[in-house]
C-alpha atoms as a PDB file:
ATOM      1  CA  UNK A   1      21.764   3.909  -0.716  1.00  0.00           C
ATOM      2  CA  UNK A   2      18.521   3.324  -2.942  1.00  0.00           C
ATOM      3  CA  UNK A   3      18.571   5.052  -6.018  1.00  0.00           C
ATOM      4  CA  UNK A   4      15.642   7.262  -6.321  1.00  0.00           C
ATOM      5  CA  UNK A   5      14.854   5.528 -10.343  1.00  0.00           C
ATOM      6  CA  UNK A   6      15.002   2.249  -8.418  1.00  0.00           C
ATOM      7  CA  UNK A   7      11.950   3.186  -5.787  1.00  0.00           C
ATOM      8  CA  UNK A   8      10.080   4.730  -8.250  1.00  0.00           C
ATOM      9  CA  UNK A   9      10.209   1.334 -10.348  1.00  0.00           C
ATOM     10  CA  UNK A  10       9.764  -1.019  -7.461  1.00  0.00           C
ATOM     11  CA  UNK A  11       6.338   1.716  -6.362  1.00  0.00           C
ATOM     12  CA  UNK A  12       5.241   1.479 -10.030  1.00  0.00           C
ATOM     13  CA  UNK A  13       5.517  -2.375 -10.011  1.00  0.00           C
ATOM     14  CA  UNK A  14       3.741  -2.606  -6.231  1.00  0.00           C
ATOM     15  CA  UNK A  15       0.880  -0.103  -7.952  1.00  0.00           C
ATOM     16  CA  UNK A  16       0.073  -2.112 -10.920  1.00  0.00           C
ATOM     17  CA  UNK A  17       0.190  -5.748  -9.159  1.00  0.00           C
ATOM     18  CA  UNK A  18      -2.465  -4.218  -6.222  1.00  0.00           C
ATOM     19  CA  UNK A  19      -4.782  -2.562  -9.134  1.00  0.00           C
ATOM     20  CA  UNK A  20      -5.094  -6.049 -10.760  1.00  0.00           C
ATOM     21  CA  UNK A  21      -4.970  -7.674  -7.739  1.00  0.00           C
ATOM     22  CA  UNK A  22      -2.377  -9.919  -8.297  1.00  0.00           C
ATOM     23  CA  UNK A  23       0.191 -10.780  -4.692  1.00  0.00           C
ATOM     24  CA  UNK A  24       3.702 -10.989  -4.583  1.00  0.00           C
ATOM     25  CA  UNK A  25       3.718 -14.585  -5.196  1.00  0.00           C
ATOM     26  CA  UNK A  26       1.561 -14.620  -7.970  1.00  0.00           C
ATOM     27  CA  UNK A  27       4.155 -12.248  -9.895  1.00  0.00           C
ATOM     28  CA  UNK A  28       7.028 -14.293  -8.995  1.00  0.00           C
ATOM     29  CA  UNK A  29       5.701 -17.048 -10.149  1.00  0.00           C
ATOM     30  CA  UNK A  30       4.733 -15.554 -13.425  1.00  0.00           C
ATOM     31  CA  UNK A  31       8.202 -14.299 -13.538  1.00  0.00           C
ATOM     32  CA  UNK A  32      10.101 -17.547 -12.621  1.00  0.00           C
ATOM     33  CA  UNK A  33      11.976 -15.555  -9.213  1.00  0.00           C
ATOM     34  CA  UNK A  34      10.923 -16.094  -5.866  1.00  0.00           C
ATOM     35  CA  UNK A  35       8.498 -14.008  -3.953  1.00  0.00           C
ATOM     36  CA  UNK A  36      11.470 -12.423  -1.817  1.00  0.00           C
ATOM     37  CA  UNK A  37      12.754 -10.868  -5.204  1.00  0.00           C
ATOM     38  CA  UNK A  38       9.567  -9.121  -5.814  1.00  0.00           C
ATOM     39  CA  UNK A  39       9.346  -7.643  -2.322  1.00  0.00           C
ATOM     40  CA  UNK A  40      13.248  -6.360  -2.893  1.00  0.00           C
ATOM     41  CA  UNK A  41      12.439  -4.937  -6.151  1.00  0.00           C
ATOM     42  CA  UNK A  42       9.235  -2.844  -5.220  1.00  0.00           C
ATOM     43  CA  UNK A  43      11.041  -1.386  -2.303  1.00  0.00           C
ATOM     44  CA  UNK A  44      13.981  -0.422  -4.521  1.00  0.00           C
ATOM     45  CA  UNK A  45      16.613  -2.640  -2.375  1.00  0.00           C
ATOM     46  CA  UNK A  46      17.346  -4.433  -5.670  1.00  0.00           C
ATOM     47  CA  UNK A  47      17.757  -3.014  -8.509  1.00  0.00           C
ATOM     48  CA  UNK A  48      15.211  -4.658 -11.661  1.00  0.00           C
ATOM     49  CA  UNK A  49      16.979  -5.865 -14.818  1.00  0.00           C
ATOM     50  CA  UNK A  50      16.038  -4.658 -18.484  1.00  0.00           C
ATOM     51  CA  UNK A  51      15.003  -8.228 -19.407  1.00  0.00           C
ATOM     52  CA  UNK A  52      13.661  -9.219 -15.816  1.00  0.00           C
ATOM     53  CA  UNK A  53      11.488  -5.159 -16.243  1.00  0.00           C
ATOM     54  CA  UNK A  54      10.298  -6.733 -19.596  1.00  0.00           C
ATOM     55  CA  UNK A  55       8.825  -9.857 -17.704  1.00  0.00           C
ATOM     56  CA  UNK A  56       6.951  -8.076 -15.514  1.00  0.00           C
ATOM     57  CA  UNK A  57       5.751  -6.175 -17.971  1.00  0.00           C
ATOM     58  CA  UNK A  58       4.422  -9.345 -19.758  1.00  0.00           C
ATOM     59  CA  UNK A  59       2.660 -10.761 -16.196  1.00  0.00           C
ATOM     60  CA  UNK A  60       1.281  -7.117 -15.309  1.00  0.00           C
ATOM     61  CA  UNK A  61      -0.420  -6.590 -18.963  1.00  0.00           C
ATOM     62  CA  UNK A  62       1.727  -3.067 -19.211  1.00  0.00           C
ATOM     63  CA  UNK A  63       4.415  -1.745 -21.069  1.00  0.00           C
ATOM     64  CA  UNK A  64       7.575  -1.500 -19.701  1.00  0.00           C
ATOM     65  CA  UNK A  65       7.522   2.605 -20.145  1.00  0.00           C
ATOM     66  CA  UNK A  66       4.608   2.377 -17.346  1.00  0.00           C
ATOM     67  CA  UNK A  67       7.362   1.811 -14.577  1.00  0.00           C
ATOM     68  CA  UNK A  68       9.010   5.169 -16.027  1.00  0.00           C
ATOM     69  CA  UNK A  69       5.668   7.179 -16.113  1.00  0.00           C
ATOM     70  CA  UNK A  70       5.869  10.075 -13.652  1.00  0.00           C
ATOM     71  CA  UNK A  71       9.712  10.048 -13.472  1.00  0.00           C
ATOM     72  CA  UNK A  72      11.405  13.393 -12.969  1.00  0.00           C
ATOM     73  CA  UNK A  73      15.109  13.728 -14.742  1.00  0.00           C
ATOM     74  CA  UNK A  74      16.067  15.210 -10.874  1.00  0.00           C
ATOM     75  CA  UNK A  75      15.342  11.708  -9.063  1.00  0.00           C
ATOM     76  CA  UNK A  76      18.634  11.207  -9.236  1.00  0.00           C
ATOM     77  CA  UNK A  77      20.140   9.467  -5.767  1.00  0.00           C
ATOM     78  CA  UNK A  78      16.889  10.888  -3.470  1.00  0.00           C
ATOM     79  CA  UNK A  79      13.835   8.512  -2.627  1.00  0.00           C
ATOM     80  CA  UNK A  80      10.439  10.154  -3.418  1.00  0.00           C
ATOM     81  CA  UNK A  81       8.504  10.904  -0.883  1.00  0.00           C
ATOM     82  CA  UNK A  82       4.548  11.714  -0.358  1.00  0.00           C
ATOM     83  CA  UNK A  83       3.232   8.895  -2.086  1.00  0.00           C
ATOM     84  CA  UNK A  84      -0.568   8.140  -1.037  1.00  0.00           C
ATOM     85  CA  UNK A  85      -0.433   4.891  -2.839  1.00  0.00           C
ATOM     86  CA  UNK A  86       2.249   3.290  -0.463  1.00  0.00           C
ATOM     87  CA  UNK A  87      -0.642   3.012   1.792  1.00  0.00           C
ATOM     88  CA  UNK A  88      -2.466   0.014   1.842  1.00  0.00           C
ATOM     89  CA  UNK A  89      -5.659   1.393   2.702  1.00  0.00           C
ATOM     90  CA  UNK A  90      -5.506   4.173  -0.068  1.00  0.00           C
ATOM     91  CA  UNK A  91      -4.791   1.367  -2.233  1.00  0.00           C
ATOM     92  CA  UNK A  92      -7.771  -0.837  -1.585  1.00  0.00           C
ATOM     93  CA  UNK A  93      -9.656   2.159  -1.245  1.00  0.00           C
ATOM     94  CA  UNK A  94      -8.410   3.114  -5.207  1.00  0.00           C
ATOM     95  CA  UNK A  95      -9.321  -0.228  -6.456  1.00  0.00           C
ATOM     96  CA  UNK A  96     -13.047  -0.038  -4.787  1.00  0.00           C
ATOM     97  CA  UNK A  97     -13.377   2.727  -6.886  1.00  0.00           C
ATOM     98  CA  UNK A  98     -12.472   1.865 -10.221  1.00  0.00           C
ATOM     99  CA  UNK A  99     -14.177  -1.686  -9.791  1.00  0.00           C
ATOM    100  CA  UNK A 100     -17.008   0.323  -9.324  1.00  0.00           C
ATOM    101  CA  UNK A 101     -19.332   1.549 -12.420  1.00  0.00           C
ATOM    102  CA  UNK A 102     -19.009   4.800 -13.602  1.00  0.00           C
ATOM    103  CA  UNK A 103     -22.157   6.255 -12.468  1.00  0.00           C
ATOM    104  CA  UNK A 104     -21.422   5.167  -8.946  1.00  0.00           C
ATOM    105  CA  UNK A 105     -17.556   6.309  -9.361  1.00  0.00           C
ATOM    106  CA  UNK A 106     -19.323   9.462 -10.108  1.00  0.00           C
ATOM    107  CA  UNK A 107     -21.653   9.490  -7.084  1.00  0.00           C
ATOM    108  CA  UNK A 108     -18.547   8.616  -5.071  1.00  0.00           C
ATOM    109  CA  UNK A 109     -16.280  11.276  -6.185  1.00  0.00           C
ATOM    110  CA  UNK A 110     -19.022  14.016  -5.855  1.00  0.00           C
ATOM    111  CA  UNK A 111     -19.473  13.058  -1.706  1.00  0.00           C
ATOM    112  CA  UNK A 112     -15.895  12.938  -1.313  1.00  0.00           C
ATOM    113  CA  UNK A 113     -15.572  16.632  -2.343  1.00  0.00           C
ATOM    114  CA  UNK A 114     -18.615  17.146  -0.882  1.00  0.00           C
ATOM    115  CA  UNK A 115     -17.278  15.735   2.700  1.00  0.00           C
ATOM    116  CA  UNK A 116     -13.499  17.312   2.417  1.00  0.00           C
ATOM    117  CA  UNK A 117     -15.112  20.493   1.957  1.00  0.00           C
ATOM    118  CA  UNK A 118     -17.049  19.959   5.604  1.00  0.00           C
ATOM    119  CA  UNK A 119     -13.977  19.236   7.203  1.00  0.00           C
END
């Protein structure tokens, strides 16, 4: 069974690499592993290493408390569910936006609300 700390990790690690866009490969090879390692890691199959954490860290330009961030003490043994960022599409979509400048982020945001509220 995954261990809920584990998945968050592995999402927090899949998060970061997609906002820089950086693949799978790229990280591994930062990181010396092979790409397979990565994929096991960011779906919480594997369990990440405090030194291997602190590489990642290095090749994603974070600290390694951002894979904590947003980590309740109940996680405990249960995966966590409802996260909009495991889609792909929500993903690209979030990167649009902040490649965008902030004017236009602003534009953006105000006819999103503007077309939720319509539906």
């Amino acid at each position: 069974m995954k261990h809920g700390v584990d998945v968050h990790v592995g999402k927090r690690i899949r998060h970061r690499r997609w906002m820089i866009g950086m693949t799978q490969q790229q990280l591994a090879e930062a990181v010396g592993i092979k790409f397979q390692q990565i994929q096991k890691y960011e779906t919480g199959m594997n369990r990440v290493s405090a030194s291997r954490l602190w590489d990642i860290g290095l090749a994603l330009e974070v600290p390694v408390s951002f894979f904590f961030d947003g980590l309740h003490e109940d996680v405990g043994t249960a995966e966590i569910e409802g996260d909009i960022l495991g889609d792909k599409e929500a993903l690209q979509l979030v990167r649009a936006y902040y490649a965008m400048p902030v004017a236009q982020r602003r534009q953006i945001f105000e006819l999103a609300r503007v077309l939720s509220d319509a539906a």
